[in-house]
Protein backbone atom coordinates (compact mmCIF):
# COMPACT_ATOMS: atom_id res chain seq x y z
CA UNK A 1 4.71 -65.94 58.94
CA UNK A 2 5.16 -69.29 61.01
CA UNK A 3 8.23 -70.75 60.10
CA UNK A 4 8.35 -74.30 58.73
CA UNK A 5 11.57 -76.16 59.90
CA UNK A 6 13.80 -77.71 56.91
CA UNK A 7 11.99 -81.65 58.35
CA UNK A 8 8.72 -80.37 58.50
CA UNK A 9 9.43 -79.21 54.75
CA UNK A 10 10.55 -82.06 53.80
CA UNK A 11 7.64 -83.97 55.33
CA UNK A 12 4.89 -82.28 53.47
CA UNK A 13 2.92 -83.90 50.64
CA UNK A 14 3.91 -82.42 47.00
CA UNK A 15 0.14 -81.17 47.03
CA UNK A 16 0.27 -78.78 50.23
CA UNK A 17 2.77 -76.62 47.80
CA UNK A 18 1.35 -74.40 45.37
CA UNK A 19 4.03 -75.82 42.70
CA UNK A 20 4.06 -79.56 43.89
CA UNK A 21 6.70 -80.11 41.02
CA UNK A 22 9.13 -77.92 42.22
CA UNK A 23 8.07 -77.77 46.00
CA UNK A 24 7.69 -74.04 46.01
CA UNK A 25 5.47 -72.28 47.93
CA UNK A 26 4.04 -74.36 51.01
CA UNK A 27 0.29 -73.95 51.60
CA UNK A 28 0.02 -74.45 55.19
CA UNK A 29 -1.96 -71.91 56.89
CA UNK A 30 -3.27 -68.17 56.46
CA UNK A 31 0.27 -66.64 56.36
CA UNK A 32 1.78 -68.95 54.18
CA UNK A 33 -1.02 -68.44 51.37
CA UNK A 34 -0.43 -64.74 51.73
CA UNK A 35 3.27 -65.17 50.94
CA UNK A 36 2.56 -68.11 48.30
CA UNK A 37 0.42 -64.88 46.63
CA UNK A 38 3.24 -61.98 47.02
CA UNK A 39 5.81 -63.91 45.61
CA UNK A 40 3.84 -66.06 43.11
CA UNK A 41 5.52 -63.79 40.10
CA UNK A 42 8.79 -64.51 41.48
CA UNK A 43 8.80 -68.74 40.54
CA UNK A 44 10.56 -69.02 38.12
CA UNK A 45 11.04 -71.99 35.24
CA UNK A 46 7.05 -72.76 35.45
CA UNK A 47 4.95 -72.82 32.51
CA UNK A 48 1.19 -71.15 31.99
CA UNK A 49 -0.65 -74.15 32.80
CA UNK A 50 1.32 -74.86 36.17
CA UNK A 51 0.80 -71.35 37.11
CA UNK A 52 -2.75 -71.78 36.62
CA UNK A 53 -2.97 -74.85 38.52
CA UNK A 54 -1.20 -73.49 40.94
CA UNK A 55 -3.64 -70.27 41.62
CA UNK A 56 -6.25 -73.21 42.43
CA UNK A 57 -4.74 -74.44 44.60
CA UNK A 58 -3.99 -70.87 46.12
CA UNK A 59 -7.18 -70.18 46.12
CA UNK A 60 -8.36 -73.02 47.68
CA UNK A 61 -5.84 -72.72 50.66
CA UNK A 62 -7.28 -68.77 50.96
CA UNK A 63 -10.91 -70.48 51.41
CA UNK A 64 -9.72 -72.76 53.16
CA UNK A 65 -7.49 -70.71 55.98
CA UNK A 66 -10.17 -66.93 55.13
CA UNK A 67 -7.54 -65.28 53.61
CA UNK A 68 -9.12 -62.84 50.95
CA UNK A 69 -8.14 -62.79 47.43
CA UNK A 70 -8.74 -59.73 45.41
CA UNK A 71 -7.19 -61.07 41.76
CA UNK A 72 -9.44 -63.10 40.02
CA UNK A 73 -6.17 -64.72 38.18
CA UNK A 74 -2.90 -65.11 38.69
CA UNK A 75 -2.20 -62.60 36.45
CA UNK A 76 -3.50 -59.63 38.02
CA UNK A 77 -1.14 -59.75 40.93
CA UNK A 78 0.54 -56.90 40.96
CA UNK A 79 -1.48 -54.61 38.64
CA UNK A 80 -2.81 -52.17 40.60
């Protein structure tokens, strides 16, 4: 995954984050949306509705950068 330096953190826009309130999960390119997906159960102190907001803008970064998707919601990850 391409690293993001603490500045270049603290530089983005709430909305590149998949949790803009907390500034968790950066959305900056193909890697970052993979690991925004893998640990997307492990946020923690979010409520339903920001989690769903959050998987559009997920998704959006995974059209955005190709990165497939196979859950249709946020709440398959990890049910296999």
């Amino acid at each position: 995954m391409s690293e993001l330096s603490e500045e270049k953190r603290d530089d983005l826009d709430d909305d590149k984050f998949a949790f803009p309130k907390q500034r968790k999960e950066p959305l900056e390119d193909a890697s970052h949306v993979r690991n925004a997906i893998a640990r997307f159960n492990q946020v923690e102190d979010v409520t339903d509705d920001e989690r769903d907001a959050a998987w559009k803008r997920i998704k959006a970064a995974a059209r955005k950068f190709d990165v497939e998707v196979n859950e249709k919601s946020w709440r398959e990850i990890g049910k296999d």
